[in-house]
ModelCIF file with pLDDT and N, C-alpha, C, O atoms, coordinates in Angstrom:
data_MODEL
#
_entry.id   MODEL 
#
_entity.id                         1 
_entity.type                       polymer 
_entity.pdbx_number_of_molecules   1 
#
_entity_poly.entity_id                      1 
_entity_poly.type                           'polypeptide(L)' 
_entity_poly.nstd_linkage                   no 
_entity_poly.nstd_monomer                   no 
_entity_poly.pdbx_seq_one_letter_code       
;(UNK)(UNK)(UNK)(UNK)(UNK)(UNK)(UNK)(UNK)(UNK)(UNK)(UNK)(UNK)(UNK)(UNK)(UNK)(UNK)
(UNK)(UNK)(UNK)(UNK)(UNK)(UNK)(UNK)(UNK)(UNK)(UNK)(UNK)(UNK)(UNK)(UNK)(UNK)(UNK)
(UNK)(UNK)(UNK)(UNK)(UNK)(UNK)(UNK)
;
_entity_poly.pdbx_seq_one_letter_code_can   XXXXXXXXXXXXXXXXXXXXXXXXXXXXXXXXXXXXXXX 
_entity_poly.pdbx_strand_id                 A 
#
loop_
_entity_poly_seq.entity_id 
_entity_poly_seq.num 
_entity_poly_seq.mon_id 
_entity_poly_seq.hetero 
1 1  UNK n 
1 2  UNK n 
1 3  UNK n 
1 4  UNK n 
1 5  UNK n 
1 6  UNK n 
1 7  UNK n 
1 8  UNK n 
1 9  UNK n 
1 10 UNK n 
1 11 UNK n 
1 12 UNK n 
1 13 UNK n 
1 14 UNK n 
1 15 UNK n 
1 16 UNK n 
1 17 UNK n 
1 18 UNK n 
1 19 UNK n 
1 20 UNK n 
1 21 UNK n 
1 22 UNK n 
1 23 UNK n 
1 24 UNK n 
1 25 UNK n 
1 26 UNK n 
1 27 UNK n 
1 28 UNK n 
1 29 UNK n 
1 30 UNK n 
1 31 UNK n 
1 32 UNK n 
1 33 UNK n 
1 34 UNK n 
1 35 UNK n 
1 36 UNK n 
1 37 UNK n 
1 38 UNK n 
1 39 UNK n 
#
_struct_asym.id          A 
_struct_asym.entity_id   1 
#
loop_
_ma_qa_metric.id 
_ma_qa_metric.mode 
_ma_qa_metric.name 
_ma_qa_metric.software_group_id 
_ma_qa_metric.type 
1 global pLDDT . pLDDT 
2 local  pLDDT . pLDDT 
#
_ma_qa_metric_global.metric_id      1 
_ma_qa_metric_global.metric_value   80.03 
_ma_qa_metric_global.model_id       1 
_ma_qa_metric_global.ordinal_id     1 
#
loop_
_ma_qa_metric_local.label_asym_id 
_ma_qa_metric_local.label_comp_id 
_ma_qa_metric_local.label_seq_id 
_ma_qa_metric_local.metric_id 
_ma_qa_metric_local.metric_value 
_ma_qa_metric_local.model_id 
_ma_qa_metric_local.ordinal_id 
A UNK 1  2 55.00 1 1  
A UNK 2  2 61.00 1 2  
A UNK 3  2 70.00 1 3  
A UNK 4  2 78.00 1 4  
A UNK 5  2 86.00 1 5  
A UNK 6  2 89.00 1 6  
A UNK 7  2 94.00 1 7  
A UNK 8  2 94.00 1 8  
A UNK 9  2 94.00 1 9  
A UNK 10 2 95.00 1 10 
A UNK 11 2 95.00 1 11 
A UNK 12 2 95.00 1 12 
A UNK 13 2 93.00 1 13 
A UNK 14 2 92.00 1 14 
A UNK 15 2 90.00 1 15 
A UNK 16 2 85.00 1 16 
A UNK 17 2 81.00 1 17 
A UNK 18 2 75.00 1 18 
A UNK 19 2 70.00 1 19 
A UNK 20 2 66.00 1 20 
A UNK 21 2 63.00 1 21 
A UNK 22 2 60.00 1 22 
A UNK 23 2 60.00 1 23 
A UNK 24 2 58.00 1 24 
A UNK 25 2 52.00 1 25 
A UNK 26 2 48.00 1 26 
A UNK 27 2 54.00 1 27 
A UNK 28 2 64.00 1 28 
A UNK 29 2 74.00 1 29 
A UNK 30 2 83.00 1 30 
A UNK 31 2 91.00 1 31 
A UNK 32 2 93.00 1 32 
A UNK 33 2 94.00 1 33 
A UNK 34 2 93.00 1 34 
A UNK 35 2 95.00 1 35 
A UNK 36 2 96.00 1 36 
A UNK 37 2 95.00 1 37 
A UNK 38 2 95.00 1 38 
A UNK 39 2 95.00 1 39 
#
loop_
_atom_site.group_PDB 
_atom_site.id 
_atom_site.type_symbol 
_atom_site.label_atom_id 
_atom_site.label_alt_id 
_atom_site.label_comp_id 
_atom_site.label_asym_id 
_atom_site.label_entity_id 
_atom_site.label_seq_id 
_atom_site.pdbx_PDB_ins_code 
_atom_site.Cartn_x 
_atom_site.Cartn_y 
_atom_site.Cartn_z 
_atom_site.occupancy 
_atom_site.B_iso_or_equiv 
_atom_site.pdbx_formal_charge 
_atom_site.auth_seq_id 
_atom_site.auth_comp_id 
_atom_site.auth_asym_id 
_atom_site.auth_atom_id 
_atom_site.pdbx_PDB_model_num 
ATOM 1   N N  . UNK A 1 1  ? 18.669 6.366   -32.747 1.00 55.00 ? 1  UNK A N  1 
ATOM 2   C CA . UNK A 1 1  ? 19.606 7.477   -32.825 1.00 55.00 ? 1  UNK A CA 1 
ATOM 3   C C  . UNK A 1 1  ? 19.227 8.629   -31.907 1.00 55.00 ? 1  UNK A C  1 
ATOM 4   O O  . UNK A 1 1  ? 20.148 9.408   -31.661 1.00 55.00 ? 1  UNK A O  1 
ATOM 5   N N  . UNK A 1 2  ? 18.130 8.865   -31.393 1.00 61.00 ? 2  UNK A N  1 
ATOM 6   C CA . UNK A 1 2  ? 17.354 9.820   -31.095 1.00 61.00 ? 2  UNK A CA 1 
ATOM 7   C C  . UNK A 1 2  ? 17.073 9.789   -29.347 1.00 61.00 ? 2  UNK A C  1 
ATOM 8   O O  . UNK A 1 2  ? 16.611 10.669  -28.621 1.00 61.00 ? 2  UNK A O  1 
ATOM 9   N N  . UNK A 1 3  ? 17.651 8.128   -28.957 1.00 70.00 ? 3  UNK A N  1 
ATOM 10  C CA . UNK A 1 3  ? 16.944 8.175   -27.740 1.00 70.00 ? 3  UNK A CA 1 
ATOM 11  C C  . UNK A 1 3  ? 18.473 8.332   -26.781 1.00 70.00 ? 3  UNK A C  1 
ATOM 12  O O  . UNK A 1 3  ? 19.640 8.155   -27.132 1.00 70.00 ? 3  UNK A O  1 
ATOM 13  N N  . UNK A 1 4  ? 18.105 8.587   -25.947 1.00 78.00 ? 4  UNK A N  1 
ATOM 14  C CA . UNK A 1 4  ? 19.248 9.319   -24.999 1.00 78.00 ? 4  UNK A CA 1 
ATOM 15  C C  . UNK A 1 4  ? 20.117 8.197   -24.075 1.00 78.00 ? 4  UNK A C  1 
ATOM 16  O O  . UNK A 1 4  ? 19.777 7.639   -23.031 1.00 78.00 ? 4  UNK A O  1 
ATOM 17  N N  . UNK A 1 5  ? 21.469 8.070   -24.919 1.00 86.00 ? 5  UNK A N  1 
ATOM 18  C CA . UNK A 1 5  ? 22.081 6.952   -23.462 1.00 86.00 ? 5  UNK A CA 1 
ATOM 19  C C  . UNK A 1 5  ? 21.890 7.109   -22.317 1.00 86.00 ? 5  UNK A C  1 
ATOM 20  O O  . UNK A 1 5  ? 21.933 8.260   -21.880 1.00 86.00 ? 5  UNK A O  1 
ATOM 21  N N  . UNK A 1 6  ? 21.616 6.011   -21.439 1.00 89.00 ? 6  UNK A N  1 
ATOM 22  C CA . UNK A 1 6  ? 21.848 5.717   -20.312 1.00 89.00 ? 6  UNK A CA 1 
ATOM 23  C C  . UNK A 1 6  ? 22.885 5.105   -19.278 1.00 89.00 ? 6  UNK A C  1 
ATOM 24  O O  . UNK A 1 6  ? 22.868 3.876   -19.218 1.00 89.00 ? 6  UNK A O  1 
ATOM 25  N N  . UNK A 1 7  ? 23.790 5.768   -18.449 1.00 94.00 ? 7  UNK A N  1 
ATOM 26  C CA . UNK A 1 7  ? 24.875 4.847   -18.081 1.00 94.00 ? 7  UNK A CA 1 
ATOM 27  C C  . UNK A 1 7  ? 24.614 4.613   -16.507 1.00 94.00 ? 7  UNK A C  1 
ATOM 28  O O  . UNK A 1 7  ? 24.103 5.439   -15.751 1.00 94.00 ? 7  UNK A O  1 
ATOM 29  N N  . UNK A 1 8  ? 25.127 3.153   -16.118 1.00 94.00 ? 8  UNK A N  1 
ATOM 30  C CA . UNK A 1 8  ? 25.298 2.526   -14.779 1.00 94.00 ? 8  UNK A CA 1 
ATOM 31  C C  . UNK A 1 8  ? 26.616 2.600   -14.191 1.00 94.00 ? 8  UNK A C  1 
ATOM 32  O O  . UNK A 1 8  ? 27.662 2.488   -14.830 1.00 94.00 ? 8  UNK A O  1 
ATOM 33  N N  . UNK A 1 9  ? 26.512 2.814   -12.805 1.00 94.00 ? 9  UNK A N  1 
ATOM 34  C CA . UNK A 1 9  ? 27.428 2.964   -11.996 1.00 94.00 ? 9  UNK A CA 1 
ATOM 35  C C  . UNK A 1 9  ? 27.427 1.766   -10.871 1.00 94.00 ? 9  UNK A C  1 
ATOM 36  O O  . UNK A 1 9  ? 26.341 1.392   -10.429 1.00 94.00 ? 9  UNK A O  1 
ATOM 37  N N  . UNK A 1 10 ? 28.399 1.289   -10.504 1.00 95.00 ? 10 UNK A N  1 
ATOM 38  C CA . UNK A 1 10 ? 27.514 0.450   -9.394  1.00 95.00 ? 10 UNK A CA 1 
ATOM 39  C C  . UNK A 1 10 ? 28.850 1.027   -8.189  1.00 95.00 ? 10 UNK A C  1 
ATOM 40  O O  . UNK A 1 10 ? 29.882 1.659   -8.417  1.00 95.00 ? 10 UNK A O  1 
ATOM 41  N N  . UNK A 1 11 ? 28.385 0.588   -7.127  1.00 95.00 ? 11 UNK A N  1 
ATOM 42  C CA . UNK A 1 11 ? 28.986 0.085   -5.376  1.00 95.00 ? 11 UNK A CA 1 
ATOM 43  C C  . UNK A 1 11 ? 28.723 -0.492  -4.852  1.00 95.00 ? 11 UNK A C  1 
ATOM 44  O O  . UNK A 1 11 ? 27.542 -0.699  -4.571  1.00 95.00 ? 11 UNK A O  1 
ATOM 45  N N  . UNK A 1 12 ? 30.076 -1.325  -4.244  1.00 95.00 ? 12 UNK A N  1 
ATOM 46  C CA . UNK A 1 12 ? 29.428 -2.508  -3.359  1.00 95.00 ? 12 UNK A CA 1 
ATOM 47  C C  . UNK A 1 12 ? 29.318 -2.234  -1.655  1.00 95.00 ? 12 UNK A C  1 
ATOM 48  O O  . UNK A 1 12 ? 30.442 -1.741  -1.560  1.00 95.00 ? 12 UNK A O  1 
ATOM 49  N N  . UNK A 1 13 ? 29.057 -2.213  -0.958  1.00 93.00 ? 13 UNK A N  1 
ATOM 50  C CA . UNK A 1 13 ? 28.633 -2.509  0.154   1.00 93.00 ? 13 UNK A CA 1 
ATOM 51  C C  . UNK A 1 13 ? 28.614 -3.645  1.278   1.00 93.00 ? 13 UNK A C  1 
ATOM 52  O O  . UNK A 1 13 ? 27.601 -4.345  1.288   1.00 93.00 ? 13 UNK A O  1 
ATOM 53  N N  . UNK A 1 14 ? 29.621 -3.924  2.242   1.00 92.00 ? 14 UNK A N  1 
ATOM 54  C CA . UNK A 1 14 ? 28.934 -5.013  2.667   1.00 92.00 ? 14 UNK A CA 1 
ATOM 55  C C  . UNK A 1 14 ? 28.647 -4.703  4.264   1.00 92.00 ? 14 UNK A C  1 
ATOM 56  O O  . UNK A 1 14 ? 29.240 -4.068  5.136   1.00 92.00 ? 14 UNK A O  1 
ATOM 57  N N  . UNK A 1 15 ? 27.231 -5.608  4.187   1.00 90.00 ? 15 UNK A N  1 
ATOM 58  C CA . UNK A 1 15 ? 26.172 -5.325  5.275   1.00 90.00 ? 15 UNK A CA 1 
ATOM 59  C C  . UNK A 1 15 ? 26.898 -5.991  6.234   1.00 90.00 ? 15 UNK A C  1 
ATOM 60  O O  . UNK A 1 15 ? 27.666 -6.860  5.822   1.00 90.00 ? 15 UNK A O  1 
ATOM 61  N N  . UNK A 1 16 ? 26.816 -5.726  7.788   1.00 85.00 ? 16 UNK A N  1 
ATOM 62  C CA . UNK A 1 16 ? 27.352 -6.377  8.937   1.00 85.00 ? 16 UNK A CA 1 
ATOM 63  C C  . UNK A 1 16 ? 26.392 -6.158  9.938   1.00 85.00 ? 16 UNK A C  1 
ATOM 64  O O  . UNK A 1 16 ? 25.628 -5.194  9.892   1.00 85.00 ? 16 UNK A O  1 
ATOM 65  N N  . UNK A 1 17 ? 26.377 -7.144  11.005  1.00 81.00 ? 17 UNK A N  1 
ATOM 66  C CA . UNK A 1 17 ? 25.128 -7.144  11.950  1.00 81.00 ? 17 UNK A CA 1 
ATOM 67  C C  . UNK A 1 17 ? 25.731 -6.292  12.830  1.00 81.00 ? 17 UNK A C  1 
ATOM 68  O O  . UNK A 1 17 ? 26.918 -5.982  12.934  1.00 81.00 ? 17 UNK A O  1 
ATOM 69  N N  . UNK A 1 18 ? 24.379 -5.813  13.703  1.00 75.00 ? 18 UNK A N  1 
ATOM 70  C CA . UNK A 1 18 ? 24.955 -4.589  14.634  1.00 75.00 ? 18 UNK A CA 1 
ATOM 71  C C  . UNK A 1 18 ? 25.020 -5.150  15.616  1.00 75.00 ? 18 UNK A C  1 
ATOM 72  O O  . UNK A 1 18 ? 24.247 -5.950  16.142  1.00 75.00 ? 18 UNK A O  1 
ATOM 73  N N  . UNK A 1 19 ? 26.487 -4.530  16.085  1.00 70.00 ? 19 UNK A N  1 
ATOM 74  C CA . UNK A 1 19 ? 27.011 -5.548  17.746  1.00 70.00 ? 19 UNK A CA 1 
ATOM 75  C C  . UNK A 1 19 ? 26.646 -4.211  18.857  1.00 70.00 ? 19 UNK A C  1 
ATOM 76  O O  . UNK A 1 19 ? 27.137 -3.094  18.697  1.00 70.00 ? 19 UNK A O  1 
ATOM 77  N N  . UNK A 1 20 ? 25.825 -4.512  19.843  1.00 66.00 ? 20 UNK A N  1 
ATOM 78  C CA . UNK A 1 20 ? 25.536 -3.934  20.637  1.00 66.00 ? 20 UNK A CA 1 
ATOM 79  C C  . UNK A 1 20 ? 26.005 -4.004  21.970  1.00 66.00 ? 20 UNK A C  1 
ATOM 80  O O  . UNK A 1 20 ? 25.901 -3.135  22.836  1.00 66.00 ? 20 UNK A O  1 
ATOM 81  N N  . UNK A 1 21 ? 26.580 -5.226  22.061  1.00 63.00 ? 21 UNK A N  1 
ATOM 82  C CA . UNK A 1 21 ? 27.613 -5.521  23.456  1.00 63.00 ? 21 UNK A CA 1 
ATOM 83  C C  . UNK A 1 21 ? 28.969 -6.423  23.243  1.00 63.00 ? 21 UNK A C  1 
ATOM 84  O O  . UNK A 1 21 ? 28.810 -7.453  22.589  1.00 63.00 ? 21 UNK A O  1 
ATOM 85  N N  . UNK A 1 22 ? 29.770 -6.248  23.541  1.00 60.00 ? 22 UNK A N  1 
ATOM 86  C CA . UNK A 1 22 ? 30.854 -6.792  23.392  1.00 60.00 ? 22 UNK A CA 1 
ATOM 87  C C  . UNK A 1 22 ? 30.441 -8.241  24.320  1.00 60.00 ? 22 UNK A C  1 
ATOM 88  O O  . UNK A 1 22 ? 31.446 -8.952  24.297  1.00 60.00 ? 22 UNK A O  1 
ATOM 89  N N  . UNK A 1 23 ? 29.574 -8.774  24.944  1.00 60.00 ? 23 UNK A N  1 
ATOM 90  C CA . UNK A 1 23 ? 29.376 -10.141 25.346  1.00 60.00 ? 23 UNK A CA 1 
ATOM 91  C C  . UNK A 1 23 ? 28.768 -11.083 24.410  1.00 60.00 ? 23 UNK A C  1 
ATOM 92  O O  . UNK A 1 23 ? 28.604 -12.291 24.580  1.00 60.00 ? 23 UNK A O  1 
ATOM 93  N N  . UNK A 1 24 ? 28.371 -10.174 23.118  1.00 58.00 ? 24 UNK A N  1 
ATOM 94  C CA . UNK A 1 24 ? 26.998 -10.912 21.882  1.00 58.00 ? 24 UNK A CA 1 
ATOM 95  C C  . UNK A 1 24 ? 28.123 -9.929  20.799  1.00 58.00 ? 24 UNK A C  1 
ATOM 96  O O  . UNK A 1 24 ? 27.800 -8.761  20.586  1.00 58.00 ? 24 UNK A O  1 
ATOM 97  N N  . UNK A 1 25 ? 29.400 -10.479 20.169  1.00 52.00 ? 25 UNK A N  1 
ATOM 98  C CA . UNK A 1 25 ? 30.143 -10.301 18.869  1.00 52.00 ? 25 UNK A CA 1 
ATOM 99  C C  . UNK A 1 25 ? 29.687 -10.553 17.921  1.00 52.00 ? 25 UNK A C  1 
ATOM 100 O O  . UNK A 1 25 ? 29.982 -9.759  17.028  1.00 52.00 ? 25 UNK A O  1 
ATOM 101 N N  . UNK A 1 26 ? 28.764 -11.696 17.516  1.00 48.00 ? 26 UNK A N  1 
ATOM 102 C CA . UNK A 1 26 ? 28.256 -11.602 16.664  1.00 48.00 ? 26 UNK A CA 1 
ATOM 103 C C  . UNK A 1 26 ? 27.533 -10.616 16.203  1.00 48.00 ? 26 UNK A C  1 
ATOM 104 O O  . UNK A 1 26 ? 27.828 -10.049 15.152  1.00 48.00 ? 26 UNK A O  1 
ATOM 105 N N  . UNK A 1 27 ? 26.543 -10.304 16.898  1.00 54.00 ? 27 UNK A N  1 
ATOM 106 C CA . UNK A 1 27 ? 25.547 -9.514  16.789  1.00 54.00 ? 27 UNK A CA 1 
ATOM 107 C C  . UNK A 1 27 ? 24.372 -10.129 16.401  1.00 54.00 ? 27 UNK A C  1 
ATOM 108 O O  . UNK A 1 27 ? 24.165 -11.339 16.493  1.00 54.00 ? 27 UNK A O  1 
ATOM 109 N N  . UNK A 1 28 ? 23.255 -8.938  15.773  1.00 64.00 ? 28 UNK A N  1 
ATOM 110 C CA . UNK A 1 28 ? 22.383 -10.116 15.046  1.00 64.00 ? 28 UNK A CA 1 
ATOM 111 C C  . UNK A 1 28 ? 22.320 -10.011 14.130  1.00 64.00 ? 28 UNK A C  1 
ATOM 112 O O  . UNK A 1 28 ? 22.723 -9.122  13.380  1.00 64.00 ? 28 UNK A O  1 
ATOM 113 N N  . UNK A 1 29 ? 21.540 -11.335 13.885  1.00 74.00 ? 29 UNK A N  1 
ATOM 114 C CA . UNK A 1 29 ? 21.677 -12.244 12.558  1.00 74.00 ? 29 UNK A CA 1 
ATOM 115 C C  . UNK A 1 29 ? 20.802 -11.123 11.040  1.00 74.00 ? 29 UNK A C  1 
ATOM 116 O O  . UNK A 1 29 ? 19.620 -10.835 10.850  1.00 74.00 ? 29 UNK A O  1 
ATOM 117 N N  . UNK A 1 30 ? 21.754 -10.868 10.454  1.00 83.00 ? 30 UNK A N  1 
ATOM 118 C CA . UNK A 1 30 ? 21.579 -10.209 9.033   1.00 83.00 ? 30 UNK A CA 1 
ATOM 119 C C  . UNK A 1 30 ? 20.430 -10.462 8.311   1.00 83.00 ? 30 UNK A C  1 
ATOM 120 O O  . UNK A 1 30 ? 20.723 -11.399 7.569   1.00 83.00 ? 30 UNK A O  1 
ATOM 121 N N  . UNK A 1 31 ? 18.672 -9.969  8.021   1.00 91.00 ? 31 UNK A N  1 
ATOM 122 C CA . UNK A 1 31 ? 18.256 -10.513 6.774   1.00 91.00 ? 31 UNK A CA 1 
ATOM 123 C C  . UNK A 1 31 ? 18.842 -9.650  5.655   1.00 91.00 ? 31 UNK A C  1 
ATOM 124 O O  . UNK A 1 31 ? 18.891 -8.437  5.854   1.00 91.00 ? 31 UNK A O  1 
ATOM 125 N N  . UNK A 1 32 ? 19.194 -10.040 4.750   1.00 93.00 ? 32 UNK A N  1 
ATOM 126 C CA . UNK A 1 32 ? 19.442 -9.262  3.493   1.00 93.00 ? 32 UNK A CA 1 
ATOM 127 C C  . UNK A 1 32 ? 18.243 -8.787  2.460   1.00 93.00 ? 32 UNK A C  1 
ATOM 128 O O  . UNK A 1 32 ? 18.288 -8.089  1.447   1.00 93.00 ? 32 UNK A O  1 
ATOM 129 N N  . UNK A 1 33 ? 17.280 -9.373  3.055   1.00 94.00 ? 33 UNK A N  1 
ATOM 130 C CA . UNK A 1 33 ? 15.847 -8.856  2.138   1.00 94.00 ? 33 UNK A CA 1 
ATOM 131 C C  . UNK A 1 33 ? 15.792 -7.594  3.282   1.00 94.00 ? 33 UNK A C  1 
ATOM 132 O O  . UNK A 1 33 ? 15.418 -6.551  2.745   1.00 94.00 ? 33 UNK A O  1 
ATOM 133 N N  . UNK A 1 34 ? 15.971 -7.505  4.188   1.00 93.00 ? 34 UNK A N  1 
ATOM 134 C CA . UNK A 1 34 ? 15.706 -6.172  4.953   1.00 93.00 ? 34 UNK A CA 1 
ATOM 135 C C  . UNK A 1 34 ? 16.575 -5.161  4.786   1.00 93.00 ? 34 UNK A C  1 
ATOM 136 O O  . UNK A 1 34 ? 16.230 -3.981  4.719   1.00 93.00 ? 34 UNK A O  1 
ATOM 137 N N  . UNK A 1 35 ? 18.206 -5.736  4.681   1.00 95.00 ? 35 UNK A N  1 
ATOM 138 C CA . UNK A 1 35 ? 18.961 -4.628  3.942   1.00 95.00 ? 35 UNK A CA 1 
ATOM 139 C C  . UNK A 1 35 ? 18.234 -4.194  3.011   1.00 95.00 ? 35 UNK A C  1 
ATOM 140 O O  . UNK A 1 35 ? 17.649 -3.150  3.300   1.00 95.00 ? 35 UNK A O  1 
ATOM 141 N N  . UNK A 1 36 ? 18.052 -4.586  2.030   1.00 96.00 ? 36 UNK A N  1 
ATOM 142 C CA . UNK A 1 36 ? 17.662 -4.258  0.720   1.00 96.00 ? 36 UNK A CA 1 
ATOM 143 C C  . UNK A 1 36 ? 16.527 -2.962  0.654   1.00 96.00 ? 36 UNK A C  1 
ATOM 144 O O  . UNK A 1 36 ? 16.661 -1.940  -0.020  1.00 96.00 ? 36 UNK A O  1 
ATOM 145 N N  . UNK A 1 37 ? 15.608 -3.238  1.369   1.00 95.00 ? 37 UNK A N  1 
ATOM 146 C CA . UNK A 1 37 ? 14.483 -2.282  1.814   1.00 95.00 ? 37 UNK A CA 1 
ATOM 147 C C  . UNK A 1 37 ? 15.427 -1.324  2.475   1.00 95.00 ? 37 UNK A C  1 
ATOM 148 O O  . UNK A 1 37 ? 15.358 -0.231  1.913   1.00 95.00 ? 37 UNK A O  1 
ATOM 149 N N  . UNK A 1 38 ? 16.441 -1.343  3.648   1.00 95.00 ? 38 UNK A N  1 
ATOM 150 C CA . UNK A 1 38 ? 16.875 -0.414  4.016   1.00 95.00 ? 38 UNK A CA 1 
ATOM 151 C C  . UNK A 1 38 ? 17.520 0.645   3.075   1.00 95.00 ? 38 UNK A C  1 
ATOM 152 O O  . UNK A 1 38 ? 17.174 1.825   3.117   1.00 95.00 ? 38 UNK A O  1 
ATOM 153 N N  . UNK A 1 39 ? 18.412 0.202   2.278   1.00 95.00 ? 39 UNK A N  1 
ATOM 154 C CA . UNK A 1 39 ? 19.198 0.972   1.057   1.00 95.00 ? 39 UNK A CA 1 
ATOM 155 C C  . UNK A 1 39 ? 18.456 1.389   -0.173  1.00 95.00 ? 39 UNK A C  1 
ATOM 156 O O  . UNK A 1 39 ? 19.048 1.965   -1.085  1.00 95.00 ? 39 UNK A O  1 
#
């Protein structure tokens, strides 16, 4: 009774590789363990 709610929020996000020349569209290749550290 005493202990204090806690509430969650979430957002989603989605990660995209960074295109640095329009000759390489893809860009490069995404780790998502490195997003993760980034955010």
């Amino acid at each position: 009774l005493t202990r204090t709610p806690v509430y969650e929020a979430e957002a989603l996000v989605q990660a995209r590789p960074t295109v640095l020349t329009t000759t390489d569209p893809a860009g490069t290749e995404l780790n998502m363990e490195t997003e993760v550290q980034i955010a």
